[in-house]
N, C-alpha and C. Protein backbone atom coordinates (compact mmCIF):
# COMPACT_ATOMS: atom_id res chain seq x y z
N UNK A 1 89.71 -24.89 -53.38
CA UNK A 1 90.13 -25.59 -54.59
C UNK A 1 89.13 -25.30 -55.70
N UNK A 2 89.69 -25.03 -57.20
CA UNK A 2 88.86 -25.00 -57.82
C UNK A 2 88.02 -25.92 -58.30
N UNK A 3 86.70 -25.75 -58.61
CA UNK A 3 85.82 -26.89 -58.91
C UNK A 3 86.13 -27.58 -59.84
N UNK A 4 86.81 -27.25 -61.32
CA UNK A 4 87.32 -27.39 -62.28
C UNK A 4 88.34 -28.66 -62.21
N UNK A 5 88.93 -28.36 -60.93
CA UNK A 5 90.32 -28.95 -60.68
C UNK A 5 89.87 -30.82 -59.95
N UNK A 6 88.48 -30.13 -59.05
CA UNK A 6 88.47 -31.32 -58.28
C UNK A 6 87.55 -32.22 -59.13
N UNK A 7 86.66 -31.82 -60.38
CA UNK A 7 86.08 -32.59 -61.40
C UNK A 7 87.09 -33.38 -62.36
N UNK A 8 88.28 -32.52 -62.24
CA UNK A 8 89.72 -33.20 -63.10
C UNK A 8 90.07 -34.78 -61.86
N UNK A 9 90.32 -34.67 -60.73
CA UNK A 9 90.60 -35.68 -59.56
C UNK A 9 89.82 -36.81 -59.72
N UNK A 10 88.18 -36.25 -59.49
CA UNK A 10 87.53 -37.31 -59.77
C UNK A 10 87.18 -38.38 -60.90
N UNK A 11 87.30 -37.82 -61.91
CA UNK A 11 87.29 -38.22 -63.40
C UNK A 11 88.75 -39.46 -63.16
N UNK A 12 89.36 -38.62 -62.46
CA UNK A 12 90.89 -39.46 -62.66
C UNK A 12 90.88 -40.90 -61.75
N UNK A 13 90.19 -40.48 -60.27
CA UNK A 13 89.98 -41.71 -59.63
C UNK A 13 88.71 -42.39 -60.35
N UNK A 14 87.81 -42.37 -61.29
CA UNK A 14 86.63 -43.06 -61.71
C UNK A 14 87.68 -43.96 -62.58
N UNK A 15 88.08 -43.33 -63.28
CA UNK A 15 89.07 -44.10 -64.56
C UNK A 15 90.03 -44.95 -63.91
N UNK A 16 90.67 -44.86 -62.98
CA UNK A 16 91.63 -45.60 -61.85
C UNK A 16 90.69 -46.77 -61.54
N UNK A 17 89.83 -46.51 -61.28
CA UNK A 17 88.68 -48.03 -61.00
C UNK A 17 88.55 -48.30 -61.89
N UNK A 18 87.91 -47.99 -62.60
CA UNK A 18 87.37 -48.64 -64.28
C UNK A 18 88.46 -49.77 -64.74
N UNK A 19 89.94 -48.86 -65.01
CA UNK A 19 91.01 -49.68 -65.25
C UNK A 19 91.44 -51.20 -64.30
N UNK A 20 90.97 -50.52 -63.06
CA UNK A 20 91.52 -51.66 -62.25
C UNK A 20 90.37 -53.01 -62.25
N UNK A 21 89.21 -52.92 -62.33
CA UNK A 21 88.60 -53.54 -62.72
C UNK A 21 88.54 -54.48 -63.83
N UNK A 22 88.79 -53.85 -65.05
CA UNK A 22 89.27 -54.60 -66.29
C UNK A 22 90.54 -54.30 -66.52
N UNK A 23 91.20 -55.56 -67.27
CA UNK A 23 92.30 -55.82 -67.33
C UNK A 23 92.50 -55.36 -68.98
N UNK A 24 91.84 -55.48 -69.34
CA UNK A 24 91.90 -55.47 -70.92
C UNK A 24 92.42 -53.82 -71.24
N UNK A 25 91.58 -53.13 -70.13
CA UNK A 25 92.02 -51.63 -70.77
C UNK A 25 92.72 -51.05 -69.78
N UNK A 26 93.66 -51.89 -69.41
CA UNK A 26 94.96 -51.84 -68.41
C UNK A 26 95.81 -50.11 -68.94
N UNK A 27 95.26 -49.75 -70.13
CA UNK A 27 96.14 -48.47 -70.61
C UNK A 27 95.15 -46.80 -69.75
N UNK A 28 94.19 -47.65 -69.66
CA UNK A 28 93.30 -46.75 -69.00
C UNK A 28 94.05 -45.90 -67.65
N UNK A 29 94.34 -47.14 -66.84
CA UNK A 29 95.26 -46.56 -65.59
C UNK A 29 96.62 -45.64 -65.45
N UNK A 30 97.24 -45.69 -67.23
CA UNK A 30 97.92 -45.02 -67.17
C UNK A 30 97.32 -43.46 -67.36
N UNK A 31 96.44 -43.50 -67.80
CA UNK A 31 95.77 -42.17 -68.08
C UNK A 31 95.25 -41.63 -66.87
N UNK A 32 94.80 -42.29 -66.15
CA UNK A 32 94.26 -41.92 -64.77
C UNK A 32 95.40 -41.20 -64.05
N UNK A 33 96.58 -42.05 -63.69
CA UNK A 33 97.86 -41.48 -63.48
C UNK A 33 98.34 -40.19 -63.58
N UNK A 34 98.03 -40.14 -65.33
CA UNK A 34 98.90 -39.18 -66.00
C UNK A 34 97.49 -37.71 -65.40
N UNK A 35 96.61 -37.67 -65.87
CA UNK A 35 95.84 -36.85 -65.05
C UNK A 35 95.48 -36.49 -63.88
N UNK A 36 96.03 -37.16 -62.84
CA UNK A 36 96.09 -37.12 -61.48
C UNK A 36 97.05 -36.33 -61.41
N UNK A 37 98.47 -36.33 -61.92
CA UNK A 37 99.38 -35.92 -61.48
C UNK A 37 99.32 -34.59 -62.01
N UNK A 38 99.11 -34.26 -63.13
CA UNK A 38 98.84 -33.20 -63.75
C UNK A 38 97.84 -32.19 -63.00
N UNK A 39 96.71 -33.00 -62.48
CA UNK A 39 95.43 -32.26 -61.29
C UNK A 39 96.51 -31.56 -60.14
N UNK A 40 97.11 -32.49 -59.43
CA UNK A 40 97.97 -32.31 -58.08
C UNK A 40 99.12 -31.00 -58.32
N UNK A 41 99.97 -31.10 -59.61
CA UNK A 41 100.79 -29.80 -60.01
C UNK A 41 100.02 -28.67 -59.80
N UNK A 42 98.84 -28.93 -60.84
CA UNK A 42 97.77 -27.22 -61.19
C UNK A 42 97.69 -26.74 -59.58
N UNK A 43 97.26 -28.14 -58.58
CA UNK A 43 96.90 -27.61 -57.28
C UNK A 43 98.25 -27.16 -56.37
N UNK A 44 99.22 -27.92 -56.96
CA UNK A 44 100.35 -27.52 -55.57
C UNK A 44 100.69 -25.80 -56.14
N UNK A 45 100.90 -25.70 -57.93
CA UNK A 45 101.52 -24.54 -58.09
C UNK A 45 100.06 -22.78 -57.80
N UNK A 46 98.51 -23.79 -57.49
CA UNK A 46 98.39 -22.73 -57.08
C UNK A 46 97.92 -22.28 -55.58
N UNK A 47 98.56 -23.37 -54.90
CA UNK A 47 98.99 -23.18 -53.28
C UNK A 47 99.82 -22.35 -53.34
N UNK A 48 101.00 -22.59 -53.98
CA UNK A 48 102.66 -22.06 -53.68
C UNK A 48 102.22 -20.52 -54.26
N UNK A 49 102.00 -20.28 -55.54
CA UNK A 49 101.11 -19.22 -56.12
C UNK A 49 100.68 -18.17 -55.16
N UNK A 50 99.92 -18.33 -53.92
CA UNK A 50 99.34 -17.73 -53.09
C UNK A 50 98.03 -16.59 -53.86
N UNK A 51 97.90 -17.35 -54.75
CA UNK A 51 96.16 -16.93 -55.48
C UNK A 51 95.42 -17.58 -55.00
N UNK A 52 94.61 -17.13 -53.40
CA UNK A 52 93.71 -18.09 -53.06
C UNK A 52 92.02 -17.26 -53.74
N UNK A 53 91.68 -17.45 -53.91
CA UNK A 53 90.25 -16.28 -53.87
C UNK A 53 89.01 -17.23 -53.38
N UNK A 54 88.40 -16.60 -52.57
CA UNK A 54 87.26 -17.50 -52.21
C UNK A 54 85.84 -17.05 -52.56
C-alpha cells in the first residue's frame, strides 16, 4: 500500500475520533467519512489495477 494512501486512512480515523468526541463539530465526521471512502476506492482501484510495485 502506498504510504501516501495509508497517511490519507489515518488522518481519516484521527478526525473520526476527534468528531466523535465533540459534538459541536459533528460536521467533522462527515469529512472523515468522505475521505475514508475516497482512501478505500484509490486502494481497491489499485488492487483491481494490478500495479503492485514493491
Amino acid at each position: 500500500m502506498n504510504i501516501a494512501l495509508l497517511i490519507i486512512i489515518v488522518i481519516a480515523i484521527i478526525i473520526a475520533i476527534v468528531s466523535g468526541l465533540n459534538s459541536a463539530l459533528s460536521w467533522l465526521l462527515w469529512v472523515a467519512v468522505i475521505v475514508g471512502v475516497i482512501a478505500l476506492i484509490a486502494f481497491l482501484f489499485r488492487v483491481i489495477s494490478g500495479r503492485n510495485r514493491v
